[in-house]
Protein backbone atom coordinates (compact mmCIF):
# COMPACT_ATOMS: atom_id res chain seq x y z
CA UNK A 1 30.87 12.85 67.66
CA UNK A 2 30.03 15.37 65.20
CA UNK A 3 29.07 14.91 61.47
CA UNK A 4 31.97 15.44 60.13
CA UNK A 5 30.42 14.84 55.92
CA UNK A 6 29.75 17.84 53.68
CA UNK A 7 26.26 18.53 52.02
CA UNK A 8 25.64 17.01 48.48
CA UNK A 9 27.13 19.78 45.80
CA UNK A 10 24.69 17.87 43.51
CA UNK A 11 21.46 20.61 44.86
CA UNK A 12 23.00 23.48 43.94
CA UNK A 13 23.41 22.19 40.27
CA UNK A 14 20.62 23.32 37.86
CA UNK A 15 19.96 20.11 35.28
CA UNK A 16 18.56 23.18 32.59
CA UNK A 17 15.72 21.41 30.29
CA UNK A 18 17.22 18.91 28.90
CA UNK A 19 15.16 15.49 28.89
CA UNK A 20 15.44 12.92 30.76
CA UNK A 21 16.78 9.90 28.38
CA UNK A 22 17.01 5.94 29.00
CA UNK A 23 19.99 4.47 28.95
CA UNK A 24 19.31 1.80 25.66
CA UNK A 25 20.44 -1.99 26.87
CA UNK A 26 21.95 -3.53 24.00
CA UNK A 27 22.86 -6.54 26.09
CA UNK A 28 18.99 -8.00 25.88
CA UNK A 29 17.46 -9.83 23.08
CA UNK A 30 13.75 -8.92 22.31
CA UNK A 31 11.41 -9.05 25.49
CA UNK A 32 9.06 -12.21 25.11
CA UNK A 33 6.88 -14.24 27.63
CA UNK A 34 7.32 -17.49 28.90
CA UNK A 35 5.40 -20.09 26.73
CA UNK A 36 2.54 -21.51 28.34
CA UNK A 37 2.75 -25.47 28.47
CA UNK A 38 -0.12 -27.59 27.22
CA UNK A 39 -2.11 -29.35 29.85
CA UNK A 40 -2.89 -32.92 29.80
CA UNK A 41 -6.35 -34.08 30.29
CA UNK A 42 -5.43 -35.92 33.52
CA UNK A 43 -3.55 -32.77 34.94
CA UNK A 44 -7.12 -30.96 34.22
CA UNK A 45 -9.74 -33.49 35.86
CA UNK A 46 -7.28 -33.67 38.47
CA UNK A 47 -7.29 -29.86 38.83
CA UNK A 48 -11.10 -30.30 38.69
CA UNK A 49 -11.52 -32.63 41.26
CA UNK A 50 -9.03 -30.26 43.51
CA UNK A 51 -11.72 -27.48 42.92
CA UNK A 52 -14.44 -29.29 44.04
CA UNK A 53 -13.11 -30.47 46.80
CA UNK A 54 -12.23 -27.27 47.86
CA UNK A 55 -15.69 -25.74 47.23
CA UNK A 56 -17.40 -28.58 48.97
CA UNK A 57 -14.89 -27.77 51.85
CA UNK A 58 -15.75 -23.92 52.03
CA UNK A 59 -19.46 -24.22 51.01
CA UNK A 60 -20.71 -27.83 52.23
CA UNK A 61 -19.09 -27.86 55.02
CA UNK A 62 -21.09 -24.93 56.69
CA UNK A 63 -24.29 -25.56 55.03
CA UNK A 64 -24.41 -29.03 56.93
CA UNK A 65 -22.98 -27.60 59.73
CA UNK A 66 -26.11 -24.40 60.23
């Protein structure tokens, strides 16, 4: 089966030297981050104890085992 579409028209078109403009979105509000939450001091020496569990893991663990 042949190709029956036509070539894009839009190549032969010279754009000239106008610049290239964003489109403004007056939909959005003002860009902000998401607030970052306090920690409790539990959630951090349970973090902590995570960490050096994991370093004992990947460090200990190979040290005992040469």
């Amino acid at each position: 089966m042949a190709d029956q579409s036509k070539p894009s028209e839009r190549r032969d078109v010279d754009e000239g030297d106008e610049p290239h403009q964003e489109a403004e979105d007056t939909t959005a509000g003002e860009r902000t981050t998401a607030p970052q939450s306090a920690y409790t001091t539990s959630q951090v020496g349970t973090g902590f104890v995570v960490l050096l569990v994991g370093l004992l893991v990947v460090f200990g663990v190979p040290l005992l085992l040469a």
